[in-house]
Protein backbone atom coordinates (compact mmCIF):
# COMPACT_ATOMS: atom_id res chain seq x y z
CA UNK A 1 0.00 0.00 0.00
CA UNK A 2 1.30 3.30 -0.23
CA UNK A 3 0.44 6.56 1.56
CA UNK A 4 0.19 8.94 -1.36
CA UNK A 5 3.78 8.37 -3.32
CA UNK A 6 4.18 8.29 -6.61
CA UNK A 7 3.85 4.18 -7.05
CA UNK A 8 3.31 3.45 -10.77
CA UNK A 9 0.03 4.29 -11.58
CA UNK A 10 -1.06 5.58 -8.68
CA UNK A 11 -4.23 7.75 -8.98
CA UNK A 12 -5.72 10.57 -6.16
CA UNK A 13 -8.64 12.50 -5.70
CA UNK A 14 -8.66 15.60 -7.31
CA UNK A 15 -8.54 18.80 -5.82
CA UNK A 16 -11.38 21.11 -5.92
CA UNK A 17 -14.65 18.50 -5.91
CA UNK A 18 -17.87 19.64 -4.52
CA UNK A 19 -20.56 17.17 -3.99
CA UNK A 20 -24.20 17.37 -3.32
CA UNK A 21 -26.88 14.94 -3.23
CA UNK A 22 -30.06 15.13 -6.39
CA UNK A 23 -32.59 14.20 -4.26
CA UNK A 24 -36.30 12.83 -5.72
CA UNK A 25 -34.62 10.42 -8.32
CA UNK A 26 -35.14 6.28 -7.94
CA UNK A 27 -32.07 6.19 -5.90
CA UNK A 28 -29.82 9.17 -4.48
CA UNK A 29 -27.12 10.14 -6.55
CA UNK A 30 -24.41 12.94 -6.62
CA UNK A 31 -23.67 15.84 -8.48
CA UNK A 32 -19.77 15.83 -8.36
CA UNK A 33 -18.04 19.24 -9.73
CA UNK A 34 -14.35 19.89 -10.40
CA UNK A 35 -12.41 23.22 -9.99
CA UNK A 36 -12.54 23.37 -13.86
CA UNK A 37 -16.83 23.69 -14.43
CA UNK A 38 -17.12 20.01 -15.35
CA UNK A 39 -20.07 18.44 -13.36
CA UNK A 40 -21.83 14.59 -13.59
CA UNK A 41 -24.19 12.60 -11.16
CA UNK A 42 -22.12 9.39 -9.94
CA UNK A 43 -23.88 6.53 -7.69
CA UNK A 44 -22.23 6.04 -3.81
CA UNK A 45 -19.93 3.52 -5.03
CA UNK A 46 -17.98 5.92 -7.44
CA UNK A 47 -18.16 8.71 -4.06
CA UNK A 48 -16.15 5.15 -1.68
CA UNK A 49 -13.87 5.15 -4.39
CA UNK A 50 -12.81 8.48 -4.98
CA UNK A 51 -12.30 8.39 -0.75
CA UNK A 52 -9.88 5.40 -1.19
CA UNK A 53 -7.81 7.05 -3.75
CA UNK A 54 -7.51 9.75 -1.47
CA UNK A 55 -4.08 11.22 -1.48
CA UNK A 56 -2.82 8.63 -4.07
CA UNK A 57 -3.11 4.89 -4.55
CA UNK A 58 -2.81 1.86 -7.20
CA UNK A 59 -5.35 0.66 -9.19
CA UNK A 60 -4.44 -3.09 -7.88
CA UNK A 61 -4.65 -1.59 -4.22
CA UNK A 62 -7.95 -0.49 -4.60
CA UNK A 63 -9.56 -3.81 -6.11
CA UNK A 64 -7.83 -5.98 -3.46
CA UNK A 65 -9.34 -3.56 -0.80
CA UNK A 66 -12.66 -3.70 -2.39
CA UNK A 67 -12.79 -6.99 -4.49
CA UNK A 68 -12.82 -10.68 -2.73
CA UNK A 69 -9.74 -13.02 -3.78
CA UNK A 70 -11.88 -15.02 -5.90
CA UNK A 71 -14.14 -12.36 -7.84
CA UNK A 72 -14.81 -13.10 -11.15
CA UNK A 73 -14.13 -10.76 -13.80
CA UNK A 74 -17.24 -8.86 -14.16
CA UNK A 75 -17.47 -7.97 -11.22
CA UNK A 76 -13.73 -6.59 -11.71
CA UNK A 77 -14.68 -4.82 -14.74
CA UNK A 78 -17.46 -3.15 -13.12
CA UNK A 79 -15.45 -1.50 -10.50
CA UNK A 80 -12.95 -0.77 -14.00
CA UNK A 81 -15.51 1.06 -15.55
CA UNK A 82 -16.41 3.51 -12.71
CA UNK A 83 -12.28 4.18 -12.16
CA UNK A 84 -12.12 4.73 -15.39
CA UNK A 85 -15.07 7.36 -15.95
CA UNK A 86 -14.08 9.06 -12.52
CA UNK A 87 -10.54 9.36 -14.31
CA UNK A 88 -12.19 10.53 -17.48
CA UNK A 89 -14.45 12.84 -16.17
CA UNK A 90 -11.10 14.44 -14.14
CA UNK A 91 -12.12 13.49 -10.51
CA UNK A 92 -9.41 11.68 -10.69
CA UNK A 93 -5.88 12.70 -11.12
CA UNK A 94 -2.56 10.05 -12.19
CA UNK A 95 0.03 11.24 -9.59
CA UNK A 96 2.67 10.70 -12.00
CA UNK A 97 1.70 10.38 -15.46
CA UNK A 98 1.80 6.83 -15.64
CA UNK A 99 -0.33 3.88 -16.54
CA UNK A 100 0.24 0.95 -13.90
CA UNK A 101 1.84 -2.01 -15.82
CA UNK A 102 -0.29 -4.78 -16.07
CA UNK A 103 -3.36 -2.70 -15.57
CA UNK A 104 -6.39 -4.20 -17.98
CA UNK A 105 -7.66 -1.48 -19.96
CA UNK A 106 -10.99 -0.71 -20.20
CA UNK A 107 -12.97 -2.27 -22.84
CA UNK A 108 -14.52 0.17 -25.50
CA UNK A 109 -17.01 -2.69 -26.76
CA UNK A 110 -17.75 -5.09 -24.60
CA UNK A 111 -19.11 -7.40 -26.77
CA UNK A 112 -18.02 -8.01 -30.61
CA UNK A 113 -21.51 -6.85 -31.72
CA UNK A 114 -20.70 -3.62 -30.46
CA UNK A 115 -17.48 -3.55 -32.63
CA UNK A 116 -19.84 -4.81 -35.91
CA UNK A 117 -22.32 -2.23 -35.13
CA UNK A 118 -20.28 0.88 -34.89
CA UNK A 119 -17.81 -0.35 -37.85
CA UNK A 120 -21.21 -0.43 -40.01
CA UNK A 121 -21.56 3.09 -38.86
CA UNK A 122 -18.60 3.86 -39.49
CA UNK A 123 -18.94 2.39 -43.40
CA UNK A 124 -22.13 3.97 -43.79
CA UNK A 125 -21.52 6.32 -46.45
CA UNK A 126 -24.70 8.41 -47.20
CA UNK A 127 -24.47 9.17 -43.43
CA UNK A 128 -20.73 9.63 -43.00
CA UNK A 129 -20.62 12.18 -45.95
CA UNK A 130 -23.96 14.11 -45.59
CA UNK A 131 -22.40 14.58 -41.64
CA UNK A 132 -18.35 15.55 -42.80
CA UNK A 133 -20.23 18.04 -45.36
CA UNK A 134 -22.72 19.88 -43.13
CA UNK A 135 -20.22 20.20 -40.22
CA UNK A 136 -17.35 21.72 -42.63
CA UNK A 137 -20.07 24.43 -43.52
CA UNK A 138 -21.37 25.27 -40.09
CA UNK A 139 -17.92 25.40 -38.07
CA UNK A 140 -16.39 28.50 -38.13
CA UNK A 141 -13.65 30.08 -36.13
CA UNK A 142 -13.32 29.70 -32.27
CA UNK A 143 -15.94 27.99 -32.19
CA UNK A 144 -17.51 25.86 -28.73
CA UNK A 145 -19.08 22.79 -30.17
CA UNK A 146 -21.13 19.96 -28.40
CA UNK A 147 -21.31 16.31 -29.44
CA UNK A 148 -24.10 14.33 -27.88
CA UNK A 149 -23.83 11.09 -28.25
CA UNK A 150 -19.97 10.73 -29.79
CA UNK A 151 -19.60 6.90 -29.85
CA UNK A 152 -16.06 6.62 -31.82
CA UNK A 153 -15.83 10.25 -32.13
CA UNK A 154 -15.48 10.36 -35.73
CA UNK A 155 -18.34 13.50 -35.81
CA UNK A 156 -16.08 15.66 -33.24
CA UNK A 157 -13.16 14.75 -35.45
CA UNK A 158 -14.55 16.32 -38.42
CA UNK A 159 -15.81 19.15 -35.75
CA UNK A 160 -11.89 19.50 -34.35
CA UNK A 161 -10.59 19.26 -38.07
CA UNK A 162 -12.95 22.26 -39.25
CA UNK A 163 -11.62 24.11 -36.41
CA UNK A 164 -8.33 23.28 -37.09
CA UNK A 165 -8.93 24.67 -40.67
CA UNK A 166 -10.94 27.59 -40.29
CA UNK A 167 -9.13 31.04 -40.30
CA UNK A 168 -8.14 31.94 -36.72
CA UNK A 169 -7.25 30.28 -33.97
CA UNK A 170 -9.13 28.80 -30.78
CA UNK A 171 -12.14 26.59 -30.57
CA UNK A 172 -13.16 23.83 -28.34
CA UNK A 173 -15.10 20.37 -28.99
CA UNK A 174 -16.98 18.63 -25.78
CA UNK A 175 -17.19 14.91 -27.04
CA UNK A 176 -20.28 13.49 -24.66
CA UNK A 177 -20.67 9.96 -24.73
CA UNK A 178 -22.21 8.00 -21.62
CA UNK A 179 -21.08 4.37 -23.18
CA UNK A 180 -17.15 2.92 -22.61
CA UNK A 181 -17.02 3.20 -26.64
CA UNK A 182 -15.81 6.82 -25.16
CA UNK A 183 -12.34 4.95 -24.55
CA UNK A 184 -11.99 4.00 -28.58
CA UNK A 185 -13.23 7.61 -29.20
CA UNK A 186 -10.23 8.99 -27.09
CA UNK A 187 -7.44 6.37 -28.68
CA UNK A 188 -8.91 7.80 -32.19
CA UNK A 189 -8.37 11.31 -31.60
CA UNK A 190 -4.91 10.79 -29.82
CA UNK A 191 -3.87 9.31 -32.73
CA UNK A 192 -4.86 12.20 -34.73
CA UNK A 193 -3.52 14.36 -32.86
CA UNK A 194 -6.79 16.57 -31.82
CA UNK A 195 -6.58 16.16 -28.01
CA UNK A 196 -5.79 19.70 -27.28
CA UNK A 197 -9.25 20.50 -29.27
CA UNK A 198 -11.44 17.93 -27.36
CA UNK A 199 -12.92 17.58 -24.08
CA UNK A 200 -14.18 14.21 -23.80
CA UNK A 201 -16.99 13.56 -21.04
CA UNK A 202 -18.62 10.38 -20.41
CA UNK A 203 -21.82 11.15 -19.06
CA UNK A 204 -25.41 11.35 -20.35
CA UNK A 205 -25.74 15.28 -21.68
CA UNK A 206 -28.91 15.74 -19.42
CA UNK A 207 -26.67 15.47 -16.72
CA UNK A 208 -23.43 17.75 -17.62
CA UNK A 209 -22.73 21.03 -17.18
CA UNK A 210 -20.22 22.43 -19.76
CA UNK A 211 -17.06 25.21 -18.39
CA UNK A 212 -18.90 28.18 -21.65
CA UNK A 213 -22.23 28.09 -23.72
CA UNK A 214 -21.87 26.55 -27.04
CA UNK A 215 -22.10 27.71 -30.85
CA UNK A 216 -23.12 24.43 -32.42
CA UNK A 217 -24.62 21.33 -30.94
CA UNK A 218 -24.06 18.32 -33.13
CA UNK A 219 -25.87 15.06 -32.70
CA UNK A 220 -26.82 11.83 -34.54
CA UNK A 221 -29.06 9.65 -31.95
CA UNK A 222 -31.51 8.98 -34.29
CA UNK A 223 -32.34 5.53 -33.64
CA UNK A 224 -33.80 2.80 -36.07
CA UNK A 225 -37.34 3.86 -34.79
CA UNK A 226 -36.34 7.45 -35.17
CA UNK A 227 -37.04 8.76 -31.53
CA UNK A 228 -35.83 6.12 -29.23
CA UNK A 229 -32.33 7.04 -28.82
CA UNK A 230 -33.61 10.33 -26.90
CA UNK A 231 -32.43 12.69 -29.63
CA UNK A 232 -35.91 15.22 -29.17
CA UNK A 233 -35.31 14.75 -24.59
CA UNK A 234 -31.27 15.42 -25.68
CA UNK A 235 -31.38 18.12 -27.98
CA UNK A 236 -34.35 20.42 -25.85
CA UNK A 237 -31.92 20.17 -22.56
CA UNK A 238 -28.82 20.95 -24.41
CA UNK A 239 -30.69 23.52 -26.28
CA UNK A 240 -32.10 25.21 -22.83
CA UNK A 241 -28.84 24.71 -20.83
CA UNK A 242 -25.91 24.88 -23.27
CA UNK A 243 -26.75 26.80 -26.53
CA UNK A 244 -25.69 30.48 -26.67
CA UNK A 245 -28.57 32.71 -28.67
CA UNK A 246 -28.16 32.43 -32.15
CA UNK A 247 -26.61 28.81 -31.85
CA UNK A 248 -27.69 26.22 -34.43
CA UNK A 249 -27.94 22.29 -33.86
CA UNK A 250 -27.05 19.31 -36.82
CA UNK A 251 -29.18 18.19 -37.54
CA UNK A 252 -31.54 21.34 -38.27
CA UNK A 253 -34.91 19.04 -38.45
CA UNK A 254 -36.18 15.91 -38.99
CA UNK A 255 -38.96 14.72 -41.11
CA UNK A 256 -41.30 11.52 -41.29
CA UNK A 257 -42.37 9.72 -44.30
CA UNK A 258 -45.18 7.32 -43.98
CA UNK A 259 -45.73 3.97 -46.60
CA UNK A 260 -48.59 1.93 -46.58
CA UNK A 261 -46.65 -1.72 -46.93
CA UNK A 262 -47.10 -5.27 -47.16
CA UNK A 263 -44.78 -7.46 -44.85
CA UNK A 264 -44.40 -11.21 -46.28
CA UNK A 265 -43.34 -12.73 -43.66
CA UNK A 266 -46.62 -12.48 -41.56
CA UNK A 267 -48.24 -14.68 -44.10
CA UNK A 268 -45.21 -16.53 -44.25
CA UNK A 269 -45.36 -17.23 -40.53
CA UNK A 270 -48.12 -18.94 -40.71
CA UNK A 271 -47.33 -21.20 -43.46
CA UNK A 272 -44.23 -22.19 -42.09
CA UNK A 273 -45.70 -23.14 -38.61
CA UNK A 274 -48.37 -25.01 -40.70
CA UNK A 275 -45.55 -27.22 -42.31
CA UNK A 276 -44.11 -27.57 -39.21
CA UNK A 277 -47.29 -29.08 -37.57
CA UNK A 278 -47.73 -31.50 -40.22
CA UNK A 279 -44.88 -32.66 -40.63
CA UNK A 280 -43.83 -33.17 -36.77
CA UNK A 281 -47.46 -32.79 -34.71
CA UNK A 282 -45.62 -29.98 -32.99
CA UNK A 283 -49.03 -27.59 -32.17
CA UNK A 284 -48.42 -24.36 -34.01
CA UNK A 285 -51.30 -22.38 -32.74
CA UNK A 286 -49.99 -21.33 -29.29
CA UNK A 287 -47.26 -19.39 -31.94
CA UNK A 288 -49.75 -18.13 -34.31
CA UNK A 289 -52.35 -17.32 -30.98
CA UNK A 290 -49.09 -15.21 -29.49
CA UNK A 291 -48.55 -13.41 -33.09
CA UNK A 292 -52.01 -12.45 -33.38
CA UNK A 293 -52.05 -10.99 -30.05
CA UNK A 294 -49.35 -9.19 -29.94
CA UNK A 295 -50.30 -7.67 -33.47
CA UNK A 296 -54.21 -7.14 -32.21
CA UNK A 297 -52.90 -5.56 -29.03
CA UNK A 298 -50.52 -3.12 -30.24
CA UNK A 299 -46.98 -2.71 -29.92
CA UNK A 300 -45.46 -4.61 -32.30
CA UNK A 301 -42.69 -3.04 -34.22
CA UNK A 302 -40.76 -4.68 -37.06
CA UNK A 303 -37.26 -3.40 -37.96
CA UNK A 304 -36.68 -3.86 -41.67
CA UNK A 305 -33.10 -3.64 -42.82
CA UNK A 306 -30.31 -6.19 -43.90
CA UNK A 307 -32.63 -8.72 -46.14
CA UNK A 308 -33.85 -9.95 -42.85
CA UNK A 309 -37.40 -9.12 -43.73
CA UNK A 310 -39.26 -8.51 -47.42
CA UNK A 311 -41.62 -5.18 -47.26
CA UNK A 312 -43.13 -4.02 -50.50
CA UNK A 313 -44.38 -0.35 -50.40
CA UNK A 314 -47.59 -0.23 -52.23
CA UNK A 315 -47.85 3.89 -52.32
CA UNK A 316 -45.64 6.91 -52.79
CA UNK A 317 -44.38 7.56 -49.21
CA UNK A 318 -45.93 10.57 -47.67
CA UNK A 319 -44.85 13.39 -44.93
CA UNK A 320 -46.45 12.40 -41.52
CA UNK A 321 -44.52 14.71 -39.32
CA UNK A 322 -41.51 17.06 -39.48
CA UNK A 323 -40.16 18.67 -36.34
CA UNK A 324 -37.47 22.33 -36.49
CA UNK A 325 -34.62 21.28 -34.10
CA UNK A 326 -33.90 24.34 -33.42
CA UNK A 327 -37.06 25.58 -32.22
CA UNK A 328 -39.59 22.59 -31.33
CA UNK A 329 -41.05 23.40 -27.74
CA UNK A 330 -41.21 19.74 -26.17
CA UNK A 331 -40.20 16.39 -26.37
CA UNK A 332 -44.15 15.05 -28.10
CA UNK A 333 -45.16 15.22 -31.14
CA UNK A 334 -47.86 13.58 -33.11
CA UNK A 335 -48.80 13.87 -36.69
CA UNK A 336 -51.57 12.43 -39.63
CA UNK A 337 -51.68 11.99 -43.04
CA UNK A 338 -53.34 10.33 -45.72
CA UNK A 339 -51.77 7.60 -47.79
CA UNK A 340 -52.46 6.88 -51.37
CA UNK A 341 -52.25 3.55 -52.90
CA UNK A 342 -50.86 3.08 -55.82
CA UNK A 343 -50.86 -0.78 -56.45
CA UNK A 344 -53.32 -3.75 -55.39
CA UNK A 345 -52.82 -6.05 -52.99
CA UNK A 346 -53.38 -5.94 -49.33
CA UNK A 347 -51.52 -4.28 -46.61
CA UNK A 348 -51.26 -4.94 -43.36
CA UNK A 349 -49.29 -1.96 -42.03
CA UNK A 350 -47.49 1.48 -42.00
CA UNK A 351 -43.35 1.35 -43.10
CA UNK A 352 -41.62 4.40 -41.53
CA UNK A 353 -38.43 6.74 -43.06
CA UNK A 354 -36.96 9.56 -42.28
CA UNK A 355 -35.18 12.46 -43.98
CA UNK A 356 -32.58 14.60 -41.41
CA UNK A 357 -31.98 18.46 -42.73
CA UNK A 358 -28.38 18.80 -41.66
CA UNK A 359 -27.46 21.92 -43.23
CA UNK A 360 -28.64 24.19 -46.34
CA UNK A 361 -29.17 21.90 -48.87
CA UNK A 362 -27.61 19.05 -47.44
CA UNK A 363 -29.94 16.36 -46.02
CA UNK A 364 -29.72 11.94 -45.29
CA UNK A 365 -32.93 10.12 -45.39
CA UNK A 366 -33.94 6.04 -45.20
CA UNK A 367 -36.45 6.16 -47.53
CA UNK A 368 -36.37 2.47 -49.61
CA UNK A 369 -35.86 4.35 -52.76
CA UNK A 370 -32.51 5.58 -51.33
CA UNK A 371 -29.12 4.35 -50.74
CA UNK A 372 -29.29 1.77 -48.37
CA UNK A 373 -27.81 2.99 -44.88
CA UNK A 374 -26.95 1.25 -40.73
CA UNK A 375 -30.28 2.25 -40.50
CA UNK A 376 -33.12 -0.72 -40.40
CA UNK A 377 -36.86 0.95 -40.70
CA UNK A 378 -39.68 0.68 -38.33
CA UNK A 379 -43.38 -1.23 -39.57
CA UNK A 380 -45.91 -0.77 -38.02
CA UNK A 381 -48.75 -4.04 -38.74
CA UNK A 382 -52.66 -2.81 -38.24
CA UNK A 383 -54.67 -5.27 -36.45
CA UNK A 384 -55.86 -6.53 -39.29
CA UNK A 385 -54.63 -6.80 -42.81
CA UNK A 386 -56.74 -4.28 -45.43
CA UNK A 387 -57.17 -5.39 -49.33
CA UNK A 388 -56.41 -1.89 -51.24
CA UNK A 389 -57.15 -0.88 -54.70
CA UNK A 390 -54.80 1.89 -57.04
CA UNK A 391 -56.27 5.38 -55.84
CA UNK A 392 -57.53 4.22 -51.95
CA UNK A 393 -56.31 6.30 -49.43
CA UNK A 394 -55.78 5.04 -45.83
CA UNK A 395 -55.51 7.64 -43.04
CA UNK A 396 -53.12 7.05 -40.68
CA UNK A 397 -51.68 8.81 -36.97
CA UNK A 398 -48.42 9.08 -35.53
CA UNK A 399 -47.30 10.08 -31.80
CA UNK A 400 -44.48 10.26 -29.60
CA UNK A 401 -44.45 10.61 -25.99
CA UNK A 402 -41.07 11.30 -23.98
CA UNK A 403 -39.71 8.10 -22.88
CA UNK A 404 -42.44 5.81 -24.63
CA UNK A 405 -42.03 4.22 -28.20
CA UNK A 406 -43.56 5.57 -31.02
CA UNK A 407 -46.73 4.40 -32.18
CA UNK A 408 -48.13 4.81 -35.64
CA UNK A 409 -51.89 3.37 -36.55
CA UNK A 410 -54.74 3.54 -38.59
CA UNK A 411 -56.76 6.79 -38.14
CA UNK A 412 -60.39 5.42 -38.67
């Protein structure tokens, strides 16, 4: 053990932390604020372990003091992760610049699927480009820029390298990302060399408070059902708390695009259950019974994307809602439209796209007669099926409510 030397990485509490309790949530947490304006809610166990760093102590010392002999390794990785953000978010210091030897890095992706999901991000083109574009139009000099949501960082690296190339000097980027993919984020912009233009804080952004107000917020949590990443809930607060007047956001809006659509595999179900039960005398109708329900009830949501699922559009797609980033009032909205079909057949539910205004003239959308994208889309199946004819229309009703899913249905 030591008593506050300089053992190899050895880690202490920094100087200058305030904490107060946020009463009224689930369970009490902390606000914990550092000399330099940087402020996030940790849980009692992160507050035990910033008092044993105290003065200075090894990583190792800590888990043997906390840790039985014969923990497993989640267990060790959870107490990992909490060192780690504590040493991200600066409330804790290295006593002497050094990594302990030995010492398991924390995981950015803690499963491969993770890795897969941000590399196909990361490939996406139409949304790579669209992004690198509108953010090398809106940065301008000394610029403060926000990032919710940074995953691998590569939107605050275009941010950092607009600043970097704008006329003038100065400029900051706050990299917010609440997930340990913060750790490949940081290893990415080390190696090109951006650190001195990035603050990286791993926290949710409804909980942060930021050292100046901010020019541009940039954010891409749009989530395969549009809304369920928390991008409207993200955007208001950072809007409110964080955005100077006159500040813009990326994306500038978002719009909805409504199908009426045909999903095979709901017949297909069926029949494949059906062969099933013949050929085996497995009973299929407990399956179909649960299908039914579900679909009946409500609910359901299908993500299409990948080949995994066949969904014919059977009318133009049509504008359901479209919410201004910039100015929309609360996290709800709700929408209707009419639908127009353009080909027989029957359809048994609403397909949902989107189109993101990023900057003038530069948009990305999911629409199925665009570039294919990460994105999957969201279907919506009716409670029951509807045989169509060229010129029917079909109204139809969206709304979102902060913190439930999205729910689209037929508006008869």
């Amino acid at each position: 053990m030591t008593d506050g030397g300089s053992s190899p990485g050895s880690y202490r509490r920094a100087s200058g932390l305030s904490v107060r309790w946020i009463e009224g949530e689930p369970e009490r947490r902390l606000v914990v604020d550092t000399a330099r304006g940087v402020r996030a809610a940790v849980g009692p166990r992160a507050l035990t372990l910033l008092d044993l760093f105290g003065p200075g102590r090894t990583v190792s010392e800590i888990l043997g003091a906390v840790l039985p002999v014969d923990v497993g390794d989640p267990a060790r990785d959870g107490v990992l992760r909490i060192i780690f953000r504590l040493a991200q978010l600066g409330f804790l210091e290295p006593v002497d610049g050094r990594v302990e030897e030995g010492a398991r890095p924390i995981d950015p992706f803690h499963e491969f699927g993770q890795f897969d999901y941000h590399v196909r991000m990361l490939a996406d083109g139409p949304r790579v480009s669209a992004y690198a574009r509108a953010i090398e139009r809106a940065v301008a000099p000394g610029m403060a820029i926000l990032e919710i949501g940074a995953g691998t960082g590569i939107l605050s690296f275009f941010a950092a390298r607009a600043l970097g190339r704008a006329a003038g000097a100065g400029g900051r980027v706050y990299a917010v990302e609440r997930g340990a993919v913060i750790e490949m984020a940081r290893r990415v912009i080390r190696e090109a060399d951006l650190e001195d233009r990035i603050q990286f804080i791993a926290e949710d952004s409804r909980r942060i408070e930021l050292p100046e107000p901010v020019d541009l917020i940039i954010s891409e949590i749009i989530g395969n059902r549009v809304f369920n990443e928390g991008i409207l809930e993200s955007i208001l607060d950072a809007r409110a708390r964080h955005l100077k007047p006159g500040g813009r956001v990326i994306p500038r809006a978002l719009r909805l695009i409504a199908y009426p659509a045909r999903l095979e595999e709901f017949d297909g179900y069926r029949t494949t259950l059906a062969g099933i039960e013949r050929e085996t005398g497995f009973p299929a109708a407990p399956m179909l019974a649960w299908l039914d329900g579900r679909i009946r009830g409500g609910g359901l949501v299908v993500e299409i994307g990948g080949g995994a699922f066949h969904c014919t559009p059977l009318g133009i797609g049509q504008e359901i809602l479209r919410i201004d980033l910039e100015s929309f009032e609360e996290a709800s909205a709700e929408g209707e439209t009419r639908l127009r079909i353009n080909d027989a057949g029957r359809v048994n539910g609403i397909l949902i796209a989107f189109e993101a205004t990023l900057w003038d003239g530069i948009s990305l959308d999911i629409r199925p007669e665009s570039p294919e994208t990460h994105w999957q889309r969201p279907f919506y199946p009716f409670s029951e099926p509807l045989d169509v004819s060229p010129g029917d229309e079909i109204p139809v009703r969206l709304r979102y409510r902060s913190g439930e899913d999205m729910e689209v249905r037929l508006a008869l």
